[in-house]
Protein backbone atom coordinates (compact mmCIF):
# COMPACT_ATOMS: atom_id res chain seq x y z
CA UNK A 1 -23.34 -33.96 -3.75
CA UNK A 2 -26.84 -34.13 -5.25
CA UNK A 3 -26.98 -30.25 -6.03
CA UNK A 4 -26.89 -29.45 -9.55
CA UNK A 5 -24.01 -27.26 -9.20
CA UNK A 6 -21.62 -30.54 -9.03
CA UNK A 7 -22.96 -32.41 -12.42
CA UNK A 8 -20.35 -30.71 -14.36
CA UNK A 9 -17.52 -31.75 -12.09
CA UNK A 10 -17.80 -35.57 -13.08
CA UNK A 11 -17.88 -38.03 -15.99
CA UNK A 12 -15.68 -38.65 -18.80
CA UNK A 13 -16.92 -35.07 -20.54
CA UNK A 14 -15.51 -32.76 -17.81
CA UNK A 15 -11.56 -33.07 -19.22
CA UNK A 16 -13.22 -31.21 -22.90
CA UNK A 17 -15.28 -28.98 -20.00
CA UNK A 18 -18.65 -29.91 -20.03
CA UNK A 19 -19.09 -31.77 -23.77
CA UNK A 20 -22.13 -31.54 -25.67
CA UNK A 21 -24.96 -31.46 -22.72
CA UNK A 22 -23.28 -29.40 -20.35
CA UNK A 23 -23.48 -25.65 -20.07
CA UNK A 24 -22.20 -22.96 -17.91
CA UNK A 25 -25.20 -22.87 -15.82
CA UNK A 26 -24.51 -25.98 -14.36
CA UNK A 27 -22.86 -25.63 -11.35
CA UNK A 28 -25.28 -22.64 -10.09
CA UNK A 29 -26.56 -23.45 -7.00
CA UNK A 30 -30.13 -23.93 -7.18
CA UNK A 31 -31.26 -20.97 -5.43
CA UNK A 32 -29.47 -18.62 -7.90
CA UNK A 33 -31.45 -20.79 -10.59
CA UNK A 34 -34.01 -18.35 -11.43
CA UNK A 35 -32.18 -15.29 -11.45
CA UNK A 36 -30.02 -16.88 -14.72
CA UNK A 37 -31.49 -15.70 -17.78
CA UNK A 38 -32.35 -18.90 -20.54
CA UNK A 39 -30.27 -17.12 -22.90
CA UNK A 40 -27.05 -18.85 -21.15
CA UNK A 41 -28.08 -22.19 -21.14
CA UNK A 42 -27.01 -22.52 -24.82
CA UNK A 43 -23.21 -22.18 -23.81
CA UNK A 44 -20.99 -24.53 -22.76
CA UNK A 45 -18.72 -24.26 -19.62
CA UNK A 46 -15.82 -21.86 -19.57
CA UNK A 47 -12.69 -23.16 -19.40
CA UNK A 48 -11.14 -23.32 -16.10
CA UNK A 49 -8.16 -21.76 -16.80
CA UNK A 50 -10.40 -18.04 -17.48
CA UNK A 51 -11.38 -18.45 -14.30
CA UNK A 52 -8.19 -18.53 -13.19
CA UNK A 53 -6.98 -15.52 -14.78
CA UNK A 54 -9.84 -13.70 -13.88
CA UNK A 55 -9.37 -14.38 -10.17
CA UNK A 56 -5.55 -13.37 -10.82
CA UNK A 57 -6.21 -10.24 -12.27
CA UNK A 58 -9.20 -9.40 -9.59
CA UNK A 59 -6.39 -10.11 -7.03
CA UNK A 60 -3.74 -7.77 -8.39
CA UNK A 61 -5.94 -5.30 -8.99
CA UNK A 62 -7.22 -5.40 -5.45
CA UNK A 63 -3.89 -5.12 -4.45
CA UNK A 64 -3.22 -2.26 -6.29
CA UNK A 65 -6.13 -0.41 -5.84
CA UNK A 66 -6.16 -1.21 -1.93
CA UNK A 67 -3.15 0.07 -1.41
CA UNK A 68 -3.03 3.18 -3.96
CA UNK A 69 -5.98 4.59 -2.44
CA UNK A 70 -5.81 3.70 0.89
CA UNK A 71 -2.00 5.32 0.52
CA UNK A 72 -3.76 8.93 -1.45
CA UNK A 73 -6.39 8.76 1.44
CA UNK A 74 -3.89 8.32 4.17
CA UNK A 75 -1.68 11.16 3.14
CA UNK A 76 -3.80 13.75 2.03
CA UNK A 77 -5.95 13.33 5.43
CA UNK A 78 -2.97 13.71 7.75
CA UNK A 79 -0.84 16.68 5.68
CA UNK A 80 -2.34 19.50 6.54
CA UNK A 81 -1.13 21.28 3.43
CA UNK A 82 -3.49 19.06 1.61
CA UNK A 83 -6.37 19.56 3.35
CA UNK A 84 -8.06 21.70 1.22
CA UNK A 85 -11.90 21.96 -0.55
CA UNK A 86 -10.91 20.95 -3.71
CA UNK A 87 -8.94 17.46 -2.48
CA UNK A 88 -11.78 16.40 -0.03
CA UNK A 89 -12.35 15.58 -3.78
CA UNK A 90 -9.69 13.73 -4.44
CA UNK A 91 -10.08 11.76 -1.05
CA UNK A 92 -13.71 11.37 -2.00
CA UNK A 93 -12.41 8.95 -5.07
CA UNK A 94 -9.83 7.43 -3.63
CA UNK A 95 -12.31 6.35 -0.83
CA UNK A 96 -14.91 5.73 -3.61
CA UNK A 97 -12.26 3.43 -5.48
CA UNK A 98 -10.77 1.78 -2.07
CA UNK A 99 -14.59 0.52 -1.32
CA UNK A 100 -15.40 -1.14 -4.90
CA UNK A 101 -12.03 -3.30 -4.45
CA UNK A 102 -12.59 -4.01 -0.45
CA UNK A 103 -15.97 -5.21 -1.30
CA UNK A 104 -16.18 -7.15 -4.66
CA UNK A 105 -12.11 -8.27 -4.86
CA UNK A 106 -12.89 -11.11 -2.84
CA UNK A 107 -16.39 -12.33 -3.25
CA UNK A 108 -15.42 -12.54 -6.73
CA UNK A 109 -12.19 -14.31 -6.04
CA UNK A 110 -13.78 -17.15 -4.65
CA UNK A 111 -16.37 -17.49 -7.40
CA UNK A 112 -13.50 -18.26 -9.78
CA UNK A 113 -12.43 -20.59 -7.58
CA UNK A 114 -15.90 -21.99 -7.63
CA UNK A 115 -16.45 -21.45 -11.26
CA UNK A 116 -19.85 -20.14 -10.41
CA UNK A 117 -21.79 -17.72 -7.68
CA UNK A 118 -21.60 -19.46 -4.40
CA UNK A 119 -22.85 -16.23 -2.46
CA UNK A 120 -26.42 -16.37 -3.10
CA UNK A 121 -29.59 -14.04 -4.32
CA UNK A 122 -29.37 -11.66 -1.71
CA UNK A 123 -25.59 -11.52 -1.91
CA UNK A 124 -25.74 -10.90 -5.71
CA UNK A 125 -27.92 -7.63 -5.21
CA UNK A 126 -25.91 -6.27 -2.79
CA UNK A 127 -22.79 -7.20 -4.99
CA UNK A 128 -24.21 -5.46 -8.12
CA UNK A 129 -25.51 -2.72 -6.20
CA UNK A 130 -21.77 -2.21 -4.05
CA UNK A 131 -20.29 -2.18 -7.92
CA UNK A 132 -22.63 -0.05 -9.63
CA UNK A 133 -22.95 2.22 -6.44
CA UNK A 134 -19.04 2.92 -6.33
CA UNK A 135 -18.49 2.88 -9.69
CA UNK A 136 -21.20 5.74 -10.50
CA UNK A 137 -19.44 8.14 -7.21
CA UNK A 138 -16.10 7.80 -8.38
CA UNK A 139 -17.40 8.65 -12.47
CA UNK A 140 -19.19 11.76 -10.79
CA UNK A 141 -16.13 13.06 -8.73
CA UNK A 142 -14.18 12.75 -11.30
CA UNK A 143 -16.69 14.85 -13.03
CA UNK A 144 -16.85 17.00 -10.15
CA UNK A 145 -13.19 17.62 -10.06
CA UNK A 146 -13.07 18.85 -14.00
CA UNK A 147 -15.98 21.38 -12.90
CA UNK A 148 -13.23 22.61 -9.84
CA UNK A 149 -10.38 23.08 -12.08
CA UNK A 150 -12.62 24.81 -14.79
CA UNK A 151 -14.27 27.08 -12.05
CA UNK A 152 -10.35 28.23 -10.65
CA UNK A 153 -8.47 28.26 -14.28
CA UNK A 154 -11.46 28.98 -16.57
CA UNK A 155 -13.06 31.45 -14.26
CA UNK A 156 -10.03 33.18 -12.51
CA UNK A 157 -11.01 36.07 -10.31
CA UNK A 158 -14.69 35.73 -11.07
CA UNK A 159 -15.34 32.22 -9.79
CA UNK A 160 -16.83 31.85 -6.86
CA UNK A 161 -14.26 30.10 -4.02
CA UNK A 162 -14.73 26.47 -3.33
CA UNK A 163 -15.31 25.96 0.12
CA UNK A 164 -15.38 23.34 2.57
CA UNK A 165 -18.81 23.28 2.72
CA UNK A 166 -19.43 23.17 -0.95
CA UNK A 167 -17.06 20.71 -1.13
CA UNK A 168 -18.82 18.60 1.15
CA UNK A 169 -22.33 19.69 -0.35
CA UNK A 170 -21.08 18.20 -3.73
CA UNK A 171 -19.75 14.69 -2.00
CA UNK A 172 -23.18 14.39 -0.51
CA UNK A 173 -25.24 15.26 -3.62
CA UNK A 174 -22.71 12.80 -5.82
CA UNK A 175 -23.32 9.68 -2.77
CA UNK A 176 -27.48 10.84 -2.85
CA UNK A 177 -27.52 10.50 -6.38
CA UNK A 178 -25.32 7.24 -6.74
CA UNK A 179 -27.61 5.83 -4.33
CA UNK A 180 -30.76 6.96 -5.98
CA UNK A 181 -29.51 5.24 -9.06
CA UNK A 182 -28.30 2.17 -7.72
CA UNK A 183 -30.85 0.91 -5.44
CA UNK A 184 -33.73 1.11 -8.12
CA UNK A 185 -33.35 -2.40 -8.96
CA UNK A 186 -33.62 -3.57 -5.63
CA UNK A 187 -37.03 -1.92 -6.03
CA UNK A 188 -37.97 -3.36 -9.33
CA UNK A 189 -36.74 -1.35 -11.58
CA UNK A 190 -34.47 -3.81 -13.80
CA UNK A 191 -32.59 -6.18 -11.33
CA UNK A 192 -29.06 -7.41 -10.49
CA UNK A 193 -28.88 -11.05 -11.80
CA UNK A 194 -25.34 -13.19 -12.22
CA UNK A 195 -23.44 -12.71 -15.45
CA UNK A 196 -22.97 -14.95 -18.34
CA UNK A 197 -19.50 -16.27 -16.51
CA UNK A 198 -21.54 -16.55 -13.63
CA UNK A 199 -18.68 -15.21 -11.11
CA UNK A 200 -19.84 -11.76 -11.16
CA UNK A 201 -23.34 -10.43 -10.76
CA UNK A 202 -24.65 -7.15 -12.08
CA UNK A 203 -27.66 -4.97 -13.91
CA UNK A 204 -29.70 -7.32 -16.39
CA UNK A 205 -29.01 -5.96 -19.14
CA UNK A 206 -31.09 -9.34 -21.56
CA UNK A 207 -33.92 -8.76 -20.47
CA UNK A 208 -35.97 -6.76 -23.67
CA UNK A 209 -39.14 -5.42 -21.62
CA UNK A 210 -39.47 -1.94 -21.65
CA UNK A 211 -39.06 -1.28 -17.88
CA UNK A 212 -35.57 -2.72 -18.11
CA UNK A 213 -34.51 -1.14 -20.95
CA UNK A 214 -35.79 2.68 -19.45
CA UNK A 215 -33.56 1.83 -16.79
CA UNK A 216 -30.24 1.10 -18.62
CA UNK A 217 -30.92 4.30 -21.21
CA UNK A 218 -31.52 6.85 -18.08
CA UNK A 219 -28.66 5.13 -15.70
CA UNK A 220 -26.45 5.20 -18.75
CA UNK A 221 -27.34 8.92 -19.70
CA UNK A 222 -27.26 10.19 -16.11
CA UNK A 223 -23.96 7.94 -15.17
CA UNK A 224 -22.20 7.94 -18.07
CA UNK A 225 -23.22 10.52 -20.29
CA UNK A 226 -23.53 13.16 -18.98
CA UNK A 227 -20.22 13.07 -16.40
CA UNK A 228 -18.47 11.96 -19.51
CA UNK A 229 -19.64 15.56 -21.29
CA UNK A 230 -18.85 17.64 -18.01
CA UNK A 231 -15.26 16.08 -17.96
CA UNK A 232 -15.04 17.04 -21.40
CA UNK A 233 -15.81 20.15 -21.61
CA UNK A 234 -14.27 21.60 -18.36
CA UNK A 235 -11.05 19.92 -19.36
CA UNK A 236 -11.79 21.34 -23.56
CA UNK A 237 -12.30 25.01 -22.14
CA UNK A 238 -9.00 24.45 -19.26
CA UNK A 239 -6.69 23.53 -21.99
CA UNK A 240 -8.22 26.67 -24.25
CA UNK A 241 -7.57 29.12 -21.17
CA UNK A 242 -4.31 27.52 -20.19
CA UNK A 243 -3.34 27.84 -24.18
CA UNK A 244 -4.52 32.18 -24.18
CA UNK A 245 -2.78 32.52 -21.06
CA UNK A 246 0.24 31.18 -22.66
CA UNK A 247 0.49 32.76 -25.89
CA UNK A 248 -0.51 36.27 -23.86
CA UNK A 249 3.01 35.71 -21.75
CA UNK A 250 4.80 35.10 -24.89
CA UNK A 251 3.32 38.55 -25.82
CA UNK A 252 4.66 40.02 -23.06
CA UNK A 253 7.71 38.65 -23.01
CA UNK A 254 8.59 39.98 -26.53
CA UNK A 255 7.30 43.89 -25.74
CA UNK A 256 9.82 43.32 -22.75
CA UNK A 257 12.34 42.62 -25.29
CA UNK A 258 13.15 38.92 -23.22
CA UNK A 259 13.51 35.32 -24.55
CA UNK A 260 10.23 34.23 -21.78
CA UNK A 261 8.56 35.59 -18.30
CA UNK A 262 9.66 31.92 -17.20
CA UNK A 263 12.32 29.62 -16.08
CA UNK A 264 14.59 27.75 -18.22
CA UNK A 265 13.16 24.80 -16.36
CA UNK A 266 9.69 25.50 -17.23
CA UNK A 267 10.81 26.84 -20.69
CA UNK A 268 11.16 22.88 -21.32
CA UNK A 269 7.77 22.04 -21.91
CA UNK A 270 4.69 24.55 -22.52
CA UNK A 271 2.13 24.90 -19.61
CA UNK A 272 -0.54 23.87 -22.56
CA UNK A 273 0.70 20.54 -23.22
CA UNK A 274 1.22 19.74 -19.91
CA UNK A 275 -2.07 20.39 -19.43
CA UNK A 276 -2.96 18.82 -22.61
CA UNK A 277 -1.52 15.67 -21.45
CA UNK A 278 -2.93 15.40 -18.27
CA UNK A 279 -6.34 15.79 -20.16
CA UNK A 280 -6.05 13.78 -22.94
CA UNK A 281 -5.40 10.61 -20.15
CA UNK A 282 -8.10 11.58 -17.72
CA UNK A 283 -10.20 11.66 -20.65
CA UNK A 284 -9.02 8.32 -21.85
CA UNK A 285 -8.50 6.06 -18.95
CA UNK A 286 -12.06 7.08 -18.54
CA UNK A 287 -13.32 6.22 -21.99
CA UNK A 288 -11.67 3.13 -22.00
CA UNK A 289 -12.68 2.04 -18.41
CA UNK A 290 -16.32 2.70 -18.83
CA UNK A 291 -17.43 2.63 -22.50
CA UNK A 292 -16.67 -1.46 -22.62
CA UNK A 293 -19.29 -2.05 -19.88
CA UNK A 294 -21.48 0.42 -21.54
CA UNK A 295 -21.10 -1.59 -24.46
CA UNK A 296 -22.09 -4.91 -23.70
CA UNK A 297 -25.40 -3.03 -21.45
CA UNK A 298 -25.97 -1.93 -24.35
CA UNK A 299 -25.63 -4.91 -26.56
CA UNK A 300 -27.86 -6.71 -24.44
CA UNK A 301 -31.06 -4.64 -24.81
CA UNK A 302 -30.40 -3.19 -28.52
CA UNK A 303 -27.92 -5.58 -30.02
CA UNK A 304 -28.20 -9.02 -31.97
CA UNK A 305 -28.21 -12.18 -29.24
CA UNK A 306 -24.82 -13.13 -29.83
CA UNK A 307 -22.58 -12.13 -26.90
CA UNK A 308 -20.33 -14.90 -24.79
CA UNK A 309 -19.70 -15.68 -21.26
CA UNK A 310 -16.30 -14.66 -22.07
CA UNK A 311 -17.21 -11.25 -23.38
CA UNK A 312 -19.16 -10.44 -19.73
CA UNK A 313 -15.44 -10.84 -18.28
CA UNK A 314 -13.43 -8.29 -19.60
CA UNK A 315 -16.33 -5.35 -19.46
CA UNK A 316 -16.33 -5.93 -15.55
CA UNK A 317 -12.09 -6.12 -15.87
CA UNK A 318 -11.62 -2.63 -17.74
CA UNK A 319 -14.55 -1.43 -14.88
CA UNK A 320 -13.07 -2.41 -11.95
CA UNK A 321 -9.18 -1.23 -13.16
CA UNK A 322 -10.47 2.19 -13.15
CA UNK A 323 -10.08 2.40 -9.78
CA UNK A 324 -6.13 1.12 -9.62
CA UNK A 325 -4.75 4.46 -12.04
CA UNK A 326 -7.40 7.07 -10.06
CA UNK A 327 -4.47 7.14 -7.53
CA UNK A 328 -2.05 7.83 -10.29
CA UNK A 329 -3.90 10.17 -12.42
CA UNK A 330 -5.52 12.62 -9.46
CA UNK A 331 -2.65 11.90 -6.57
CA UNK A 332 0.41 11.18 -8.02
CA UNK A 333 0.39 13.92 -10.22
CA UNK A 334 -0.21 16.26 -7.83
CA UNK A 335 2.95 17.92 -6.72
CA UNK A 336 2.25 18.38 -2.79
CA UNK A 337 1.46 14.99 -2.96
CA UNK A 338 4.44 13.53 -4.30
CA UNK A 339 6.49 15.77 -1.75
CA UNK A 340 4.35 14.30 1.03
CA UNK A 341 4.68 10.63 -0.02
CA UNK A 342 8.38 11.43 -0.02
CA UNK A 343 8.60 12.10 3.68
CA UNK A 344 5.90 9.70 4.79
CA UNK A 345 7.44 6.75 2.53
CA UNK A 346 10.62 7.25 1.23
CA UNK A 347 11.11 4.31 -0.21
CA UNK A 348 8.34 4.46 -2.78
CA UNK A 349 9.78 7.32 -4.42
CA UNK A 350 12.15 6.79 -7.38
CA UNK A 351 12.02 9.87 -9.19
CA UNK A 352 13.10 13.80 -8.54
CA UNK A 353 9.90 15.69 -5.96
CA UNK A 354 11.74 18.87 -6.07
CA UNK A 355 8.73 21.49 -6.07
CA UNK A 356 8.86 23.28 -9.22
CA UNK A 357 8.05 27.49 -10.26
CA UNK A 358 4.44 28.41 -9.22
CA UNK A 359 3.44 28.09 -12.79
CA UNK A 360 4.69 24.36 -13.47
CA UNK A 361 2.38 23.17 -10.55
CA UNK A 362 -0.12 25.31 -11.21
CA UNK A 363 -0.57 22.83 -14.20
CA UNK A 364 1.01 19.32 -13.03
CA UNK A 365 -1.70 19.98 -9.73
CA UNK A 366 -4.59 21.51 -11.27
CA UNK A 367 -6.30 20.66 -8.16
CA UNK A 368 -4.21 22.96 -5.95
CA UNK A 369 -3.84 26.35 -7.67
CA UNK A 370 -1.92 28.53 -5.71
CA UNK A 371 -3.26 32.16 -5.05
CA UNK A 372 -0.96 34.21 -8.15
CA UNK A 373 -1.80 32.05 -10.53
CA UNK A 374 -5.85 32.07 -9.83
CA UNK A 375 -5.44 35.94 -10.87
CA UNK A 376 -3.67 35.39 -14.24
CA UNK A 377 -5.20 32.44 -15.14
């Protein structure tokens, strides 16, 4: 009971949480003591009940993300009409996703518990690595899958087929690279240190010399910027060839003297705002998964000296709920998918997984584009 991590856990001044001479360094173990940067020492200890949240939300989150992915990887391995090139992909995230939650979910559960990092130095860079190394594979799939769907829809006839073996080429390259990136700072280049709500550990990001800050620009121009401009523009260009495509059917369809080449069904809604849709939310979720941890990197080697424990919470929250939607966005969506997790599990399936015209999932599954539609589109 003589470890410093316990003199915030007595006295009168604990009820108000910590008083005037307490901080939220406190109760760090004294091992993890120099790894804390001074520039926490000035604020006083979090209220328990963040903590508490925090490890709630970590936990449903795991949940979700555990058993989303592990449910994409399961079914797309063991349907054979899903095991194509272009969802190794898909599996490829999910597996990507289903590690950052396995790992992290519970170390950092019991840190809220604890209120601080109980695991240790050498726990803390593996920790920060594990997030950083998952979370920069499942950014480049992602980035990897807009470049598929550009080269089948943007390209047509003239792309060059995606093969097993490119598919796997691309997993290893995006893994190389992840872990090129993310074991620098075990190295020396910047370093994983515990967060200002000292339950999470990640890149320092307060530290102002110039061989920390290279770091942060290049990782966050090679793992954020640059997969953010691939998604965008294969996904600006698919939407632009899904768009000609339609308007030269509607061509067609009036110098055949008919109403559409289509359905009634698929009259309902336009292939381009489908697509549109399914876009505009990959785009986003992404945006608003990344950009806040981005941010506060940011912040710390550029910005004023003015950011909370608190704020350090809900970067690593938006980071680490990327990987609960993945599922949704890149599985669900995809109509094979939905017909397998019919048959497999019944019971999770509330709405209609009828199989619509070749065209419809063409655009709902971008990621399986059956043969007539790769010569049209």
């Amino acid at each position: 009971m003589s470890y410093p991590k316990f003199a915030a856990w007595g006295g009168p001044s604990s009820g108000s949480y910590g008083g005037s001479n307490l901080t939220v360094v406190d109760k760090v173990i004294p091992d993890m003591i120099h790894l804390v940067d001074p520039y926490w020492y000035q604020f006083p200890p979090m209220n328990p009940l963040w903590y508490g949240i925090l490890g709630f939300m970590i936990a449903v989150l795991a949940f979700i993300s555990i058993m989303g992915n592990g449910m994409v990887i399961y079914i797309f391995s063991t349907t054979k009409s899903l095991r194509t090139p272009s969802n190794l992909l898909v599996v490829n995230l999910a597996f990507s996703d289903f590690c950052m939650m396995a790992t992290m979910s519970f170390p950092m559960i019991i840190n809220c518990y604890n209120e601080t990092w109980v695991w240790g130095p050498l726990f803390c860079a593996v920790y920060g690595m594990f997030g950083s190394l998952f979370g920069c594979v499942s950014i480049w799939t992602m980035a990897c899958i807009a470049l598929d769907r550009y080269n089948v829809i943007v390209k047509g006839l003239s792309a060059k087929p995606f093969t097993n073996k490119a598919a796997f080429l691309w997993i290893f390259l995006v893994w190389l690279t992840s872990v090129g990136w993310t074991i620098a700072p075990i190295f020396g280049w910047s370093r994983y240190v515990p967060e200002g709500n000292m339950a999470t550990c990640g890149t320092d990001y307060l530290s102002r010399d110039w061989l920390t800050r290279s770091y942060l620009i290049a990782y966050g121009f090679f793992c954020y910027f640059l997969p953010l401009f691939v998604i965008i523009y294969g996904y600006f260009f698919i939407v632009q060839a899904v768009a000609a495509h339609e308007k030269s059917m509607r061509e067609q369809a009036k110098k055949m003297n008919v109403a559409s080449l289509r359905s009634s069904e698929a009259q309902q809604t336009s292939a381009e705002c489908k697509l549109a849709k399914i876009a505009l939310m990959t785009i986003a979720l992404w945006f608003f998964a990344w950009t806040p941890y981005l941010i506060v990197n940011f912040w710390g080697i550029f910005g004023p000296m003015n950011m909370s424990p608190l704020t350090t919470i809900w970067s690593s929250l938006f980071a680490k709920a990327n990987a609960c939607y993945n599922p949704i966005v890149y599985g669900i969506s995809h109509p094979k998918y939905r017909q397998a997790l019919e048959k497999k599990f019944p019971s999770l399936v509330c709405a209609d997984t009828k199989p619509k015209d070749d065209t419809t999932s063409t655009v709902s599954g971008v990621t399986n584009v059956p043969e007539g539609e790769k010569t049209t589109a």
